[in-house]
Protein backbone atom coordinates (compact mmCIF):
# COMPACT_ATOMS: atom_id res chain seq x y z
CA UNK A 1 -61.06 24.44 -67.83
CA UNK A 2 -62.60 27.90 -67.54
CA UNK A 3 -63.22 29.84 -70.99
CA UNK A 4 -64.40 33.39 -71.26
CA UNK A 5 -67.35 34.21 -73.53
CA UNK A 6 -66.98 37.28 -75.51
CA UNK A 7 -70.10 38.91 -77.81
CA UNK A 8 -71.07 41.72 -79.60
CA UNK A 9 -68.79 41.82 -82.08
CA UNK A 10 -70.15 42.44 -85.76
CA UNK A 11 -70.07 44.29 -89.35
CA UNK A 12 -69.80 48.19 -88.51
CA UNK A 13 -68.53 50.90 -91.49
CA UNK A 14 -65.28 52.56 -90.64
CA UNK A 15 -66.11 55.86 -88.33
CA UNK A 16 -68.46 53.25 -86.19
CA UNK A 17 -68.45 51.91 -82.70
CA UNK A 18 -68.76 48.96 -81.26
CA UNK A 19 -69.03 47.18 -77.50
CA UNK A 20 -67.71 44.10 -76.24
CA UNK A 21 -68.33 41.92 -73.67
CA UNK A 22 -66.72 39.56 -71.89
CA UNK A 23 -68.39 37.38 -69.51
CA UNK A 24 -65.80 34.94 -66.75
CA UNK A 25 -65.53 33.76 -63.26
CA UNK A 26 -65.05 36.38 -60.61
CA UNK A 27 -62.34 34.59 -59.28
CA UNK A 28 -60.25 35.31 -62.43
CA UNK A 29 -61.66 38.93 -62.91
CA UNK A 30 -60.84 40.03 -58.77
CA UNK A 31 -56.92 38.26 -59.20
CA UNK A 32 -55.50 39.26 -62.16
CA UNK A 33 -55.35 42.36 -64.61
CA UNK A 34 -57.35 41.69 -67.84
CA UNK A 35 -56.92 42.32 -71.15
CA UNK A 36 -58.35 42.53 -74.56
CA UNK A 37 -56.62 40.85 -76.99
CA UNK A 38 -56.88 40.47 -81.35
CA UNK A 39 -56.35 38.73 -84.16
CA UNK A 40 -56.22 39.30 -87.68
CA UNK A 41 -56.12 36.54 -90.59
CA UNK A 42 -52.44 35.97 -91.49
CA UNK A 43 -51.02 38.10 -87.90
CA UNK A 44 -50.34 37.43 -84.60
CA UNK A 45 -52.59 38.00 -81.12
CA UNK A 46 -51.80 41.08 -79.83
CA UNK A 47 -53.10 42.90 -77.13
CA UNK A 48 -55.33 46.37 -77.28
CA UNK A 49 -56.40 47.55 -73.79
CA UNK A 50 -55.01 46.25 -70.68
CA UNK A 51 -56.97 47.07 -67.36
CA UNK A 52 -55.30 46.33 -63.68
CA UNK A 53 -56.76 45.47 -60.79
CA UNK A 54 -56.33 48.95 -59.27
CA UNK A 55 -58.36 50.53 -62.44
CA UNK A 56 -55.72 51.67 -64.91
CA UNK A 57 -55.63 51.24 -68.47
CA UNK A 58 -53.07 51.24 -70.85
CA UNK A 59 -53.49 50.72 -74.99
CA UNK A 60 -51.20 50.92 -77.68
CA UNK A 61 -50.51 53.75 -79.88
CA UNK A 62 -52.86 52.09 -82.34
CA UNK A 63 -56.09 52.65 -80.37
CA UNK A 64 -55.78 54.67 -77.74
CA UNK A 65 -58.17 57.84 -77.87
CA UNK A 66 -60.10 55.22 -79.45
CA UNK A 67 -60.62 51.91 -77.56
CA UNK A 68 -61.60 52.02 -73.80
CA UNK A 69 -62.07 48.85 -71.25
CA UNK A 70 -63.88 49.18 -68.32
CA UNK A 71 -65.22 45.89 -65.30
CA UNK A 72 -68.09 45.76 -64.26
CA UNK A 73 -67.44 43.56 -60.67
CA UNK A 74 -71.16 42.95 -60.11
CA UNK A 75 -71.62 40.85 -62.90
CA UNK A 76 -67.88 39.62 -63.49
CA UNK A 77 -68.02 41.49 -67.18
CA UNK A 78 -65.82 43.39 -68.97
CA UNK A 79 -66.29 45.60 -71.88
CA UNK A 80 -63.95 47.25 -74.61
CA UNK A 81 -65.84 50.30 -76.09
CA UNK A 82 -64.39 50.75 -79.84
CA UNK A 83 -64.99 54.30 -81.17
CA UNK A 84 -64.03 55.50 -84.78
CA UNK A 85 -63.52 52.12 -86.18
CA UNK A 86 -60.74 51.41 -88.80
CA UNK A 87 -60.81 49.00 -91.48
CA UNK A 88 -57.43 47.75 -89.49
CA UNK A 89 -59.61 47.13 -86.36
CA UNK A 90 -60.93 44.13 -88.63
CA UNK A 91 -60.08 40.70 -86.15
CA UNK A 92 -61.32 38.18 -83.79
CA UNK A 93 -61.19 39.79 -80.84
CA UNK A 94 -60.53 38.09 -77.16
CA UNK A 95 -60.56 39.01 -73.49
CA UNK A 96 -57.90 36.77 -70.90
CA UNK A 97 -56.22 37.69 -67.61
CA UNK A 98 -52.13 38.98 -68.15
CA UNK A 99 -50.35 37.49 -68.82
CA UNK A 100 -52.90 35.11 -70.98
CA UNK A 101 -53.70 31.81 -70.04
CA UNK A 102 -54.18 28.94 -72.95
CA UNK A 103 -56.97 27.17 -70.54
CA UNK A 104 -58.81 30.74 -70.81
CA UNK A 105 -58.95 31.39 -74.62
CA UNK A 106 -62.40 31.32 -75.63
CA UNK A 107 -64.28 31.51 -79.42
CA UNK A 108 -63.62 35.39 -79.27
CA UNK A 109 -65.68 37.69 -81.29
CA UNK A 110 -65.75 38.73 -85.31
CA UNK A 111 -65.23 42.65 -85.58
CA UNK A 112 -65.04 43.84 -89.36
CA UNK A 113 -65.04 47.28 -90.32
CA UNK A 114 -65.84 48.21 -93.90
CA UNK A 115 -67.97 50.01 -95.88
């Protein structure tokens, strides 16, 4: 079962940035289009930057301008730059291929914005 390992989440006051990482098998980053994916308590996963395999992006109304994911191939990571943080922004935060895999859901990362 392969897992992805994301870090660098943390506490940050609304107007802050953050990065992510997310660390997986180059095999899985080189075949599929990956996303970033959150969770808040009480709502459902949804997904907040989508990157394909050719290099575009795509984000929901909710972050774009604010949220960018980028690959790095050379060491199979990829990040999710969060600019001017909102106390909304507050989840567990995810990477997986899309569509998602269950065997690829890993421990995610804590992002909480307030002051």
């Amino acid at each position: 079962q392969v897992q992805f390992v994301e870090s660098g989440g943390g506490l940050v006051q609304p107007g802050g940035s953050l990065r992510l990482s997310c660390t997986g098998f180059e095999s899985i980053f080189s075949r599929f289009a990956m996303g970033w994916y959150r969770q808040a308590p009480g709502k459902q996963r949804e997904l907040v930057a989508t990157l394909s395999r050719g290099g575009d992006t795509m984000y929901p109304s909710a972050v774009k301008g604010r949220f960018t994911i980028s690959r790095d191939n050379v060491h199979n990571t990829l990040y999710l730059q969060m600019d001017s943080l909102k106390p909304e922004d507050t989840a567990a935060y995810f990477c997986n291929r899309i569509p998602p895999s269950p065997n690829y859901w890993g421990q995610g990362t804590q992002v909480t914005v307030s002051s």
